[in-house]
N, C-alpha and C. Protein backbone atom coordinates (compact mmCIF):
# COMPACT_ATOMS: atom_id res chain seq x y z
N UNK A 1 307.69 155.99 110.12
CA UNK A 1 306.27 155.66 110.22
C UNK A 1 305.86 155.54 111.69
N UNK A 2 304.89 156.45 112.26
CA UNK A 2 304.44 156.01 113.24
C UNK A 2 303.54 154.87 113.74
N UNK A 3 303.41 154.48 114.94
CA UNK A 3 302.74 153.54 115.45
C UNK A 3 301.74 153.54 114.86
N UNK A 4 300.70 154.34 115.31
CA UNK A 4 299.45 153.78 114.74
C UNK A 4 299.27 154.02 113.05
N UNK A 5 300.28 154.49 112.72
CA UNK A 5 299.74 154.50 110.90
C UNK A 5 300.29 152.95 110.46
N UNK A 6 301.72 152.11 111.13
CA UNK A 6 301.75 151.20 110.49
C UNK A 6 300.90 150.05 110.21
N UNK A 7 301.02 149.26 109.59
CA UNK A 7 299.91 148.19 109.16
C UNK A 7 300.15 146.64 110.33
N UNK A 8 299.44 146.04 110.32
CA UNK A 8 299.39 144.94 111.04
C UNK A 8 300.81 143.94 111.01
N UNK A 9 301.11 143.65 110.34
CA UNK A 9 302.21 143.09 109.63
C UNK A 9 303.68 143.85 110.47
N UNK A 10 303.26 145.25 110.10
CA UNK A 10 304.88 145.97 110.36
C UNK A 10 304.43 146.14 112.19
N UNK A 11 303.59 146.09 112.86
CA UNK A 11 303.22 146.46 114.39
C UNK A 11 304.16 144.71 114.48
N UNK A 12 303.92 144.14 114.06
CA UNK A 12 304.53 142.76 114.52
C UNK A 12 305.54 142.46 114.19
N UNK A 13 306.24 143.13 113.23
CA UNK A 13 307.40 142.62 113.55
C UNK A 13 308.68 143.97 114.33
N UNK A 14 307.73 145.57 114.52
CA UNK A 14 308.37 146.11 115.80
C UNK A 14 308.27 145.31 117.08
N UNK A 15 307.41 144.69 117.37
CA UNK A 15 306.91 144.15 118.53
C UNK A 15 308.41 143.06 118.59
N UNK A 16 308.64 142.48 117.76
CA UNK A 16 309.59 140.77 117.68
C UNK A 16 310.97 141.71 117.83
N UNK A 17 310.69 142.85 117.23
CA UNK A 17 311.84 143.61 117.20
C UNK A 17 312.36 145.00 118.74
N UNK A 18 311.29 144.50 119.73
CA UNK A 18 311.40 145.39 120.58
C UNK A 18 310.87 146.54 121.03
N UNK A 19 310.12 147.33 120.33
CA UNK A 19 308.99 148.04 120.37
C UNK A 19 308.01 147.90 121.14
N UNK A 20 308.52 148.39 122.39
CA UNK A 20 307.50 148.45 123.47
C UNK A 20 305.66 148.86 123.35
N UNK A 21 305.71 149.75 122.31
CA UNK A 21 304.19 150.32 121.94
C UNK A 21 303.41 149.53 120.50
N UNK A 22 303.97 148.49 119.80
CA UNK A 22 303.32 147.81 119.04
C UNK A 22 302.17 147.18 119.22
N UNK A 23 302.85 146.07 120.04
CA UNK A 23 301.76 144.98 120.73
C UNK A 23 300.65 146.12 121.32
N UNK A 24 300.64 146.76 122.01
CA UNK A 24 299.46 147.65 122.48
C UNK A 24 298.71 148.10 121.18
N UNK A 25 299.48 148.72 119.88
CA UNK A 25 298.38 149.08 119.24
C UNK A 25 297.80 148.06 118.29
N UNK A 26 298.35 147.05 118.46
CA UNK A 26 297.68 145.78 117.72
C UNK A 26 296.21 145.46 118.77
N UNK A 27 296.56 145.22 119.90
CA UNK A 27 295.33 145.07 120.51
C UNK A 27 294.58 146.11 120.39
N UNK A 28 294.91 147.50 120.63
CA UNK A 28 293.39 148.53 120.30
C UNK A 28 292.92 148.19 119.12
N UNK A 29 294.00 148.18 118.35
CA UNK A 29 292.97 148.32 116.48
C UNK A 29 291.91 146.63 116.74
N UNK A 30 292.20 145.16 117.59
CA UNK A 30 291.48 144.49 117.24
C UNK A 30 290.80 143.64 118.63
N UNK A 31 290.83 144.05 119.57
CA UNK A 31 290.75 143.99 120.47
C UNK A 31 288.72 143.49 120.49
N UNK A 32 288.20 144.84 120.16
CA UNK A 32 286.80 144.70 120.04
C UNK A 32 286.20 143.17 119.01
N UNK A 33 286.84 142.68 117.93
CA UNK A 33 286.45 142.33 117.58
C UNK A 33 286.95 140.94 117.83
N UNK A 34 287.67 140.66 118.34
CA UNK A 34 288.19 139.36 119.23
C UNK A 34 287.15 139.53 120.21
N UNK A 35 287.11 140.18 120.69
CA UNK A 35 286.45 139.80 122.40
C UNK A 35 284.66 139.42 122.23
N UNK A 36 284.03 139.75 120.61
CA UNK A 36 282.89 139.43 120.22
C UNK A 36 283.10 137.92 119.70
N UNK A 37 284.12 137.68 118.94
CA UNK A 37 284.38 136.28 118.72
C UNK A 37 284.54 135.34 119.88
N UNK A 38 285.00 135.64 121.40
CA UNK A 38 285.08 135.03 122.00
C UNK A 38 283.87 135.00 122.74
N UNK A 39 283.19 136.02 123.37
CA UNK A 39 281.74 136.06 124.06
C UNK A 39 280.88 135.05 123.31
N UNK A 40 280.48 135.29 121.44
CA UNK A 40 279.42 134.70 121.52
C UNK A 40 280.12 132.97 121.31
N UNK A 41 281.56 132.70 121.10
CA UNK A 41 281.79 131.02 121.67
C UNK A 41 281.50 131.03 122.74
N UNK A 42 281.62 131.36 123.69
CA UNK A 42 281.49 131.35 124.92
C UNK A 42 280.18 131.46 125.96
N UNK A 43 279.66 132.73 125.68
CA UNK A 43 278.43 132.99 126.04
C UNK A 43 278.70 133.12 128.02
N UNK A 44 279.68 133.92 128.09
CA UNK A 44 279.86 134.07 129.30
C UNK A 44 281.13 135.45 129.24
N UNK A 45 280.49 135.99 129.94
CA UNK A 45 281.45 137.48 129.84
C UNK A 45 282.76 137.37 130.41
N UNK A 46 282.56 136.51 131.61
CA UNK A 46 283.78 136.23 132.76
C UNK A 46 284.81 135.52 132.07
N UNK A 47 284.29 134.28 131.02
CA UNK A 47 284.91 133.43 130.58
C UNK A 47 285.32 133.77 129.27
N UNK A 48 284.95 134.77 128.28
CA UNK A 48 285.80 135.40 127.46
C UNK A 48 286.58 136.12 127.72
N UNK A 49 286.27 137.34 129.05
CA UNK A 49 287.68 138.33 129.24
C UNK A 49 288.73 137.39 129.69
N UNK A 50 288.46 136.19 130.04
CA UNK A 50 290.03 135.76 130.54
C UNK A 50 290.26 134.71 129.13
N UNK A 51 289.58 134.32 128.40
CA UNK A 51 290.00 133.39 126.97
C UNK A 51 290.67 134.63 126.09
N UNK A 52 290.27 135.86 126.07
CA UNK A 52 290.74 136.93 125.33
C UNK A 52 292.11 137.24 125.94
N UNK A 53 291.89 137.35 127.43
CA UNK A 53 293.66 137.59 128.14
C UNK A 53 294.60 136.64 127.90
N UNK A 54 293.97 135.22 127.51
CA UNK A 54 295.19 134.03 127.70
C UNK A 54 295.87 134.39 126.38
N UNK A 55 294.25 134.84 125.47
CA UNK A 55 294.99 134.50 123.97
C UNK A 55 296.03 136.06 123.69
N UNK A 56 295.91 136.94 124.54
CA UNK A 56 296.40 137.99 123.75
C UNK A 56 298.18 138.00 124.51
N UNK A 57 298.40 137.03 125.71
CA UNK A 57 299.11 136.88 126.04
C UNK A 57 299.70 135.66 125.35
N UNK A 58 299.22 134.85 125.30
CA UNK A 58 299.89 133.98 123.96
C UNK A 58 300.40 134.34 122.81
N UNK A 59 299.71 135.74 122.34
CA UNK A 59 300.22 135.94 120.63
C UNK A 59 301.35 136.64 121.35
N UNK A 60 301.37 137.53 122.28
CA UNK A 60 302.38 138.16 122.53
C UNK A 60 303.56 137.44 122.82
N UNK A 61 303.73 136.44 123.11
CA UNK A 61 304.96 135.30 123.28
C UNK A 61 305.15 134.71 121.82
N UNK A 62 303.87 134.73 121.14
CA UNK A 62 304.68 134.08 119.63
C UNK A 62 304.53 135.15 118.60
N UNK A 63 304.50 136.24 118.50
CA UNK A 63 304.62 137.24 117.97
C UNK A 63 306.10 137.24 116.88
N UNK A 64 306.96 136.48 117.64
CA UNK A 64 308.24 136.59 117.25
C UNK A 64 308.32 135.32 115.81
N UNK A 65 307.06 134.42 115.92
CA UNK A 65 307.27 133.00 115.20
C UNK A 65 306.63 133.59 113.85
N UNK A 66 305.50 134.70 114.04
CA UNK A 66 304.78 134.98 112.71
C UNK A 66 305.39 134.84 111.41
N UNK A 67 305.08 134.61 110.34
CA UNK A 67 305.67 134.20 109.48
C UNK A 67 304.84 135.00 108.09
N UNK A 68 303.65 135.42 108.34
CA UNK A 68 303.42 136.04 107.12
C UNK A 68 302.50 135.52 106.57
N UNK A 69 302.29 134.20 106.44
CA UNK A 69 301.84 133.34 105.08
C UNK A 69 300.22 133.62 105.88
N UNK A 70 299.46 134.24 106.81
CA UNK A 70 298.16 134.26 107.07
C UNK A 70 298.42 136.37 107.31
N UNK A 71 297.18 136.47 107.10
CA UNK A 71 296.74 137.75 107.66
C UNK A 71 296.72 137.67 109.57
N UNK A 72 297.44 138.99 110.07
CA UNK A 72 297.46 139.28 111.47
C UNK A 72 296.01 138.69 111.90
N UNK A 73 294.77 139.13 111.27
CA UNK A 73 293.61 138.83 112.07
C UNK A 73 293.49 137.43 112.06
N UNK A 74 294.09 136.76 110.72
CA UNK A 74 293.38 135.44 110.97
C UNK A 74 294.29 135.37 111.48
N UNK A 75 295.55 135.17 112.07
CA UNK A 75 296.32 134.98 112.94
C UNK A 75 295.87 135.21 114.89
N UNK A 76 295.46 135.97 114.82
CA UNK A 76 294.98 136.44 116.12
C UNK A 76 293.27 135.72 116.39
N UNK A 77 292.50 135.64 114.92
CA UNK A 77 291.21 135.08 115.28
C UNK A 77 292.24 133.32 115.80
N UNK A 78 292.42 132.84 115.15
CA UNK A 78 292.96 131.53 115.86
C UNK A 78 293.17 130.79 116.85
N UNK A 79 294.79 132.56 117.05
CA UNK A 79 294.60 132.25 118.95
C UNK A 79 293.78 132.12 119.70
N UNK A 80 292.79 133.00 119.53
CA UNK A 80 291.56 133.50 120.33
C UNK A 80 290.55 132.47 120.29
N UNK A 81 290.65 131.36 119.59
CA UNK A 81 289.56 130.31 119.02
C UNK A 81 289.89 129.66 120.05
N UNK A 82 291.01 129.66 119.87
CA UNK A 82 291.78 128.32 120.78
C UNK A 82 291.94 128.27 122.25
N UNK A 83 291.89 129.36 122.60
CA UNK A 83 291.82 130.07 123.77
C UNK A 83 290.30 129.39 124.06
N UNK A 84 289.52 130.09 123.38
CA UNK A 84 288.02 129.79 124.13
C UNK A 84 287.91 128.44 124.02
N UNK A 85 288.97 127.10 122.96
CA UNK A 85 287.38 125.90 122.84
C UNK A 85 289.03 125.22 124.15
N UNK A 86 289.81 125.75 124.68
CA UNK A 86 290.65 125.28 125.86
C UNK A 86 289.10 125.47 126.85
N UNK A 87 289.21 126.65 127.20
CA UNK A 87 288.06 126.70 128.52
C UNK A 87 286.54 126.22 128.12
N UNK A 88 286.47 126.06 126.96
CA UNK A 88 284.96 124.81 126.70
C UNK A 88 285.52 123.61 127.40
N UNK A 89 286.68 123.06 127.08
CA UNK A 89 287.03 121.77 127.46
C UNK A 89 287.03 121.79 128.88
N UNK A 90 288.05 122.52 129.62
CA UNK A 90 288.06 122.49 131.11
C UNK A 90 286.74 122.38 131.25
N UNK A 91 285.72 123.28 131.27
CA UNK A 91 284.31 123.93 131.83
C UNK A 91 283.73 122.45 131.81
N UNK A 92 283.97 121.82 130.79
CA UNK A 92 282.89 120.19 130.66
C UNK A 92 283.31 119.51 131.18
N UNK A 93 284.57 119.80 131.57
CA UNK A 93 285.15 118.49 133.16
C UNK A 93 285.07 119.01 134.30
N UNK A 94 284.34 119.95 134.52
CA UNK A 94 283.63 120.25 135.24
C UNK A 94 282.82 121.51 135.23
N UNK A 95 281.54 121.31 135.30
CA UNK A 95 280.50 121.47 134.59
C UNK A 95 279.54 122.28 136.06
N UNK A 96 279.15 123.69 135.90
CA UNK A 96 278.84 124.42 137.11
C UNK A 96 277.23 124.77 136.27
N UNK A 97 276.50 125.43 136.79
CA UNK A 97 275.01 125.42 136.92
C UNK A 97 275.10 127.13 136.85
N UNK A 98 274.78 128.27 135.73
CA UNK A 98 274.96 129.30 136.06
C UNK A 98 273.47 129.64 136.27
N UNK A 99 273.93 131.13 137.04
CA UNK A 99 272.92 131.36 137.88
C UNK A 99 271.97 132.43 136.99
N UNK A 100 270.64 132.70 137.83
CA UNK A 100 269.74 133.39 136.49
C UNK A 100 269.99 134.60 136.41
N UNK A 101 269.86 135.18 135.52
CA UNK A 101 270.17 136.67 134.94
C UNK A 101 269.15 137.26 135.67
N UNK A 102 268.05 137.38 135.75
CA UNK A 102 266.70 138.35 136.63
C UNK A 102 266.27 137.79 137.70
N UNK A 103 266.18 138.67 139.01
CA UNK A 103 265.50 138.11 139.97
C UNK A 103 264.52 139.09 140.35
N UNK A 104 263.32 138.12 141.52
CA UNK A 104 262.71 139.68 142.12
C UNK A 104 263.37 140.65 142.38
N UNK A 105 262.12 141.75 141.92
CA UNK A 105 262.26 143.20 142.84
C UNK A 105 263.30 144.03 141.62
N UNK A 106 263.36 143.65 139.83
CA UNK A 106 264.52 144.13 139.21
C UNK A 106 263.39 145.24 138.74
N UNK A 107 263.70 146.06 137.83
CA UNK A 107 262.62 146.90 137.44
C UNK A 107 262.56 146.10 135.77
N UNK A 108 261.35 146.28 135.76
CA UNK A 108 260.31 145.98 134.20
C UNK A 108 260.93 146.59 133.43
N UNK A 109 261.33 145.54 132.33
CA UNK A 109 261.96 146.08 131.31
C UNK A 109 260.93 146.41 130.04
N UNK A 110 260.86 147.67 129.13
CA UNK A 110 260.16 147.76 128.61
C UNK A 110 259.37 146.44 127.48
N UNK A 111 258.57 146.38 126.92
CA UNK A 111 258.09 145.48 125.87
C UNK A 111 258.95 145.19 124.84
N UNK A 112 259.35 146.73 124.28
CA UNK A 112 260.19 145.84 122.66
C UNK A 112 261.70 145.51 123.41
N UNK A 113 262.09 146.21 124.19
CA UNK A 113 263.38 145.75 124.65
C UNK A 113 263.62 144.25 125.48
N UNK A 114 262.75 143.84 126.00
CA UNK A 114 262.53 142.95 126.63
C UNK A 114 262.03 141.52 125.16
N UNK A 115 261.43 142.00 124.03
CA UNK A 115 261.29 141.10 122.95
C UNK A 115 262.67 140.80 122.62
N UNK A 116 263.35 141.86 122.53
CA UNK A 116 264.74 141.84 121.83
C UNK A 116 265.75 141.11 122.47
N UNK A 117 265.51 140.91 124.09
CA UNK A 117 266.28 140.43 125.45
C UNK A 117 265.95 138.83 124.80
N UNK A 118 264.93 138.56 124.51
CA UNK A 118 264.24 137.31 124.77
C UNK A 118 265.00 136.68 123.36
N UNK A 119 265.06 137.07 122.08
CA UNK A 119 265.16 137.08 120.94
C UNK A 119 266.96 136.63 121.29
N UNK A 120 267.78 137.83 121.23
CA UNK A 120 269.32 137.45 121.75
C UNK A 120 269.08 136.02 122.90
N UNK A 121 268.61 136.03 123.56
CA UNK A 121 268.42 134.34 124.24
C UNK A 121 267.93 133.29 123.83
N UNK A 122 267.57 133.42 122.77
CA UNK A 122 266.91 132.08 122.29
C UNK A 122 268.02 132.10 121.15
N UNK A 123 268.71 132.87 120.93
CA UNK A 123 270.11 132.98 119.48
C UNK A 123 271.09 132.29 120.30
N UNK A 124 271.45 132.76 121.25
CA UNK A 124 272.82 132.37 122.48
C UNK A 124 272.39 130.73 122.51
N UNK A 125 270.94 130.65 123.39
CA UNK A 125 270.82 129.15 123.46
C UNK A 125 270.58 128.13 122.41
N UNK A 126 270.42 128.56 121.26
CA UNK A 126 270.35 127.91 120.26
C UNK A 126 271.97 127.63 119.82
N UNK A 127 272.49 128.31 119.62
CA UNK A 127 274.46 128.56 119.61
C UNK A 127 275.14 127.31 120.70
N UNK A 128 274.26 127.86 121.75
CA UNK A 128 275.13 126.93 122.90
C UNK A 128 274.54 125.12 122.93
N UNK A 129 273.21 124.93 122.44
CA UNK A 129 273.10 123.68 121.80
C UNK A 129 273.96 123.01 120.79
N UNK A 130 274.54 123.59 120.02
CA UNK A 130 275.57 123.39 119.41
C UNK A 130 276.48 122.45 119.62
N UNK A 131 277.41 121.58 119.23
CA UNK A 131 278.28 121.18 119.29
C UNK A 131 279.65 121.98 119.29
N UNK A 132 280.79 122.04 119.40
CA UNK A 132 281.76 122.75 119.47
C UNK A 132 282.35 123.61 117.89
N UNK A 133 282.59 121.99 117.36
CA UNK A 133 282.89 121.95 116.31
C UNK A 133 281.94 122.34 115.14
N UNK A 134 280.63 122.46 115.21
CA UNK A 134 279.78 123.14 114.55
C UNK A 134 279.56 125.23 114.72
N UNK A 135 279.50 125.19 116.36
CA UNK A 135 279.33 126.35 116.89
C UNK A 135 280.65 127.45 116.50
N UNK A 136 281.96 126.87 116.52
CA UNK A 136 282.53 127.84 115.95
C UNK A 136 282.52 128.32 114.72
N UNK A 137 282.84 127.54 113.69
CA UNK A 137 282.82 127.59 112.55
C UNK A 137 281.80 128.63 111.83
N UNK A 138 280.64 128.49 112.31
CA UNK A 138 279.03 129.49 112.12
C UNK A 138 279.63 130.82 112.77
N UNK A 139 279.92 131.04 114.27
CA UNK A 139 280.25 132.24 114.21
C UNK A 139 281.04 132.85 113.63
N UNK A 140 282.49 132.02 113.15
CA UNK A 140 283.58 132.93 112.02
C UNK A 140 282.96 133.14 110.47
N UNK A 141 281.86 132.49 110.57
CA UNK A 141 281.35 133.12 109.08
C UNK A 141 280.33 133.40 109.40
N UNK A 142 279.15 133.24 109.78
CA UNK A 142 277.53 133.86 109.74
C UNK A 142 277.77 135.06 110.47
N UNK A 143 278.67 135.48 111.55
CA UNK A 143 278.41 136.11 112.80
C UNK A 143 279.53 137.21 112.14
N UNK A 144 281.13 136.42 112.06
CA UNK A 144 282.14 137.76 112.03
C UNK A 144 282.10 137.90 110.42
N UNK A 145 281.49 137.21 109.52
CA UNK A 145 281.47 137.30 107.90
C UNK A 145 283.28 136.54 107.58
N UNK A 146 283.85 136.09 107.65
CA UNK A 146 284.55 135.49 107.30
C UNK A 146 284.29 134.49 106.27
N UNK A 147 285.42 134.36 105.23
CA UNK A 147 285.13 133.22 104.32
C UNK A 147 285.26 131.99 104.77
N UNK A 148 284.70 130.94 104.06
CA UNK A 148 285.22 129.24 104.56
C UNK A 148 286.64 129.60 104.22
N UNK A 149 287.31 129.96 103.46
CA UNK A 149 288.79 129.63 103.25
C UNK A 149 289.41 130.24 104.41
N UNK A 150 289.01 131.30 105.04
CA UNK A 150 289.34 132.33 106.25
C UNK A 150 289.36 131.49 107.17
N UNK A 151 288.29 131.07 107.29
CA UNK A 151 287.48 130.24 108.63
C UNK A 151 288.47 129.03 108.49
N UNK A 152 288.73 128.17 107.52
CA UNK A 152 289.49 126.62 107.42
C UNK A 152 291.21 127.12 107.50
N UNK A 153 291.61 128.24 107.65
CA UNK A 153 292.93 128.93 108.20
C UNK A 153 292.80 128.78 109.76
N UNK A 154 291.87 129.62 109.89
CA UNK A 154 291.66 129.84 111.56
C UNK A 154 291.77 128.69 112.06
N UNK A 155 290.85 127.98 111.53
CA UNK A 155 290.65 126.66 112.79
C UNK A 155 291.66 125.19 112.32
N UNK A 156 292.33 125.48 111.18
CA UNK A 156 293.17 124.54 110.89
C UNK A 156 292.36 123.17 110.04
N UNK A 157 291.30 123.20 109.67
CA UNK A 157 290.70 122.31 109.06
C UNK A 157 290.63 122.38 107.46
N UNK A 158 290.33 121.64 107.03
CA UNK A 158 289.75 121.56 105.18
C UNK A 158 288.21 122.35 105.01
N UNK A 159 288.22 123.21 103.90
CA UNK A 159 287.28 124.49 103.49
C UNK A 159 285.90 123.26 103.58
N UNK A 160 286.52 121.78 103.05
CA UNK A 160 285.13 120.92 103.07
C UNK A 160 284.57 120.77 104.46
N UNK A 161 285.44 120.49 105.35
CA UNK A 161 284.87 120.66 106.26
C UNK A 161 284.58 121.57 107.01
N UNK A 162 285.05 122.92 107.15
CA UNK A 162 283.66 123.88 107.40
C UNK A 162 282.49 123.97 106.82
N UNK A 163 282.42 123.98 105.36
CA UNK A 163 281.22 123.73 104.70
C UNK A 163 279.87 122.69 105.36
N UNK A 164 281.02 121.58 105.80
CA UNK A 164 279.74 120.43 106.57
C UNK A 164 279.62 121.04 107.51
N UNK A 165 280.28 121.22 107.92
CA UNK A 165 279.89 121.45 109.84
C UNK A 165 279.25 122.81 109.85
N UNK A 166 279.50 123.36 108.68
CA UNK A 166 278.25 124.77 109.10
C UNK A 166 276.89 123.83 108.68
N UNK A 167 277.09 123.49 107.49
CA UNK A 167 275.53 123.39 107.21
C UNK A 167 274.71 122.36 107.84
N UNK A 168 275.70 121.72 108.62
CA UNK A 168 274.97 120.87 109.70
C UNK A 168 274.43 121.55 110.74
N UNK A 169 275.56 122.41 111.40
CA UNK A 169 274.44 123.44 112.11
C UNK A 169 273.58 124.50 112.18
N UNK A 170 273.44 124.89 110.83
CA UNK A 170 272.88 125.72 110.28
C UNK A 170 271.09 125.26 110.06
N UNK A 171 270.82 123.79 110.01
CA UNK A 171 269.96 122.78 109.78
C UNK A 171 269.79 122.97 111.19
N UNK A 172 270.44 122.82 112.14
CA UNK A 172 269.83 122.67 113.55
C UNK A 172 269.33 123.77 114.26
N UNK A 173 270.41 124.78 113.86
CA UNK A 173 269.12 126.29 114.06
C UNK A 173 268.14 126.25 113.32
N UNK A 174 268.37 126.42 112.33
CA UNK A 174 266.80 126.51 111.32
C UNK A 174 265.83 125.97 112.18
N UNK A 175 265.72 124.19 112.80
CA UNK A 175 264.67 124.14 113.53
C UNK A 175 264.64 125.05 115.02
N UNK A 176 265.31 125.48 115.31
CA UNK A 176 265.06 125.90 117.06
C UNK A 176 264.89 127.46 116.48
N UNK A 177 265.23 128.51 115.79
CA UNK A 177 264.77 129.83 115.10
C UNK A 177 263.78 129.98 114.21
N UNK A 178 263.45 129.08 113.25
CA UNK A 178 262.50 129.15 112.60
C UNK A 178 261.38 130.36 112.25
N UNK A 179 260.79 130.22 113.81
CA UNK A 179 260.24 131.08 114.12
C UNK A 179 260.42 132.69 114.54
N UNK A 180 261.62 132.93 114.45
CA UNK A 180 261.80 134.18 114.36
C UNK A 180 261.88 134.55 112.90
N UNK A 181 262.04 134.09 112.03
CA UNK A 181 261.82 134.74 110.73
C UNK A 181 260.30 134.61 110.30
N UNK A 182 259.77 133.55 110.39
CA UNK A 182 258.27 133.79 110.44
C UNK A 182 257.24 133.00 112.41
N UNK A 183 257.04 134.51 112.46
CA UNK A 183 256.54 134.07 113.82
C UNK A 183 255.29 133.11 113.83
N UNK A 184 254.51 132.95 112.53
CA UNK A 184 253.47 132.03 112.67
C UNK A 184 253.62 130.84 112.48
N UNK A 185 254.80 130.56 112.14
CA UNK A 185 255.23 129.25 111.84
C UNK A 185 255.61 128.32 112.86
N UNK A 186 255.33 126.97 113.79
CA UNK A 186 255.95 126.26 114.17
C UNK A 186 257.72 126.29 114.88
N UNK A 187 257.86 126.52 115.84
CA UNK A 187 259.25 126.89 116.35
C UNK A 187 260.52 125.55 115.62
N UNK A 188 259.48 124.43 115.49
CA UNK A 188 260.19 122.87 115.01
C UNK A 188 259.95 122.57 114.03
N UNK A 189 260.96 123.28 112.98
CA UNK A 189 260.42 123.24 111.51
C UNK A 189 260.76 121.45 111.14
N UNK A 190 259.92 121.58 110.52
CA UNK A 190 260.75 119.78 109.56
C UNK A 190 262.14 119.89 109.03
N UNK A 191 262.70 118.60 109.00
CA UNK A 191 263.95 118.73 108.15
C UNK A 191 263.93 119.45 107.30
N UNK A 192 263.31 118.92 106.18
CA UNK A 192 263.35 119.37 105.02
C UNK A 192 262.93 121.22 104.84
N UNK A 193 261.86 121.46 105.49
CA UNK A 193 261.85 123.04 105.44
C UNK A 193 263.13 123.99 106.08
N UNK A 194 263.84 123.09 107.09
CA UNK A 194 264.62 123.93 107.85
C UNK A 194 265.96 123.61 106.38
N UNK A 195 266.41 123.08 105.84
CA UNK A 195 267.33 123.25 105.08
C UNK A 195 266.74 124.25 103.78
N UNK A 196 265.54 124.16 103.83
CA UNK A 196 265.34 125.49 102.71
C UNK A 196 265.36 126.84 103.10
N UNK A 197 265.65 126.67 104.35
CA UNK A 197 265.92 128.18 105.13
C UNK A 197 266.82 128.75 105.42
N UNK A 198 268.28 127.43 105.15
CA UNK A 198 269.57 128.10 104.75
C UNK A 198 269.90 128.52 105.88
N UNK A 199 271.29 129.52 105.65
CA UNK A 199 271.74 130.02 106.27
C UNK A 199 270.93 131.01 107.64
N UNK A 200 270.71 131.46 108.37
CA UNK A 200 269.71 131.68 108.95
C UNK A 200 270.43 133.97 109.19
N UNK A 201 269.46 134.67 109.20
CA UNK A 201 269.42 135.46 108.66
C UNK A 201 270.88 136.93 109.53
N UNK A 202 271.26 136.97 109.13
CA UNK A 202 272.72 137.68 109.93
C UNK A 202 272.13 138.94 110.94
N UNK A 203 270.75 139.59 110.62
CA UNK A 203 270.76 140.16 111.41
C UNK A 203 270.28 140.04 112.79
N UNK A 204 269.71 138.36 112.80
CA UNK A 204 269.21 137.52 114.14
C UNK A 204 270.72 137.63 114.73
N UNK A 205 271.87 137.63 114.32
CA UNK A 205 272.64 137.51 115.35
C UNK A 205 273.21 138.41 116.20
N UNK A 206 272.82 139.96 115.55
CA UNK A 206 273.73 141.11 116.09
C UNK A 206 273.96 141.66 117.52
N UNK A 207 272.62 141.04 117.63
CA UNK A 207 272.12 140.95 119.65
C UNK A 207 272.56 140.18 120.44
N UNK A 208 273.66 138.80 119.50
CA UNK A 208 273.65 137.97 120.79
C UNK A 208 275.32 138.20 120.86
């Protein structure tokens, strides 16, 4: 069987087994979709390519411990979790001021693209209001579609408690988005309307 036809499972245990070209094709086949799990925790490009390097250098040292009982991805979404809420923690003990994305003299960005610019920023900053422990959890299921049972693997918690901690923050977007599902509406919905608005709509997130 060649490299890239084998399955996730058998790339890992050539890899434990010496196979210089495994580990490489484990990262192409998932590479993209880690490094979206880590950007939108993160919300900093600089600070996911290196949460994505720590973590892909981490699995590669425990590559050898895998055991089977999870799927490679949720195995690898994990690392990669863990990776990013490490550099949340550092970053809040010390805590830097980033600088603005547009300055004079950039060229005018068209109207709908520039709606859409504005739209992905008010998703990111609504995300990054978040609490930690709320903010991940929403992106392994609203964002990458993962199940709670997926999601309570990944992050090592009880399925009940993803359940709370999404729909707690799911309540707190509702008020700060609101208004992107209906633009005439109030940006600060009431409690009570923002929990009838649920989950908030998957394709608000594809931009951020």
């Amino acid at each position: 069987m060649t490299t890239a036809a084998a399955s996730d499972a058998d790339l890992i245990r050539a890899h434990a087994g010496g196979d210089p070209r495994a580990f490489s094709e484990l990262v192409r086949r998932h590479r993209d979709r880690m490094w979206a799990v880590a950007l939108r925790t993160l919300r900093d490009p600089e600070e996911a390519a290196d949460a994505l390097q720590d973590a892909f250098i981490s699995a590669f040292r425990a590559a050898g411990s895998f055991r089977a009982e999870s799927q490679v991805t949720t195995w690898l979404h994990r690392i990669v979790v863990n990776a990013c809420l490490d550099r949340v923690r550092r970053k809040q003990a010390r805590p830097t001021v980033p600088l603005p994305e547009t300055g004079p003299g950039e060229p005018v960005t068209p109207r709908d693209a520039m709606s859409d610019r504005e739209t992905r920023l008010l998703v990111q900053k609504a995300l990054h209001e978040l609490s930690e422990d709320q903010r991940v959890p929403i992106v392994l299921v609203d964002v990458e579609g993962y199940s709670v049972a997926e999601t309570a693997k990944i992050l090592g918690i009880a399925e009940g408690t993803v359940k709370s901690r999404c729909a707690r923050g799911r309540a707190k977007l509702a008020k700060v988005l609101g208004h992107l599902r209906n633009p005439d509406a109030d940006a600060n919905v009431p409690g009570e309307a923002a929990s009838r608005q649920g989950k908030p709509d998957r394709r608000t997130w594809e931009g951020s």
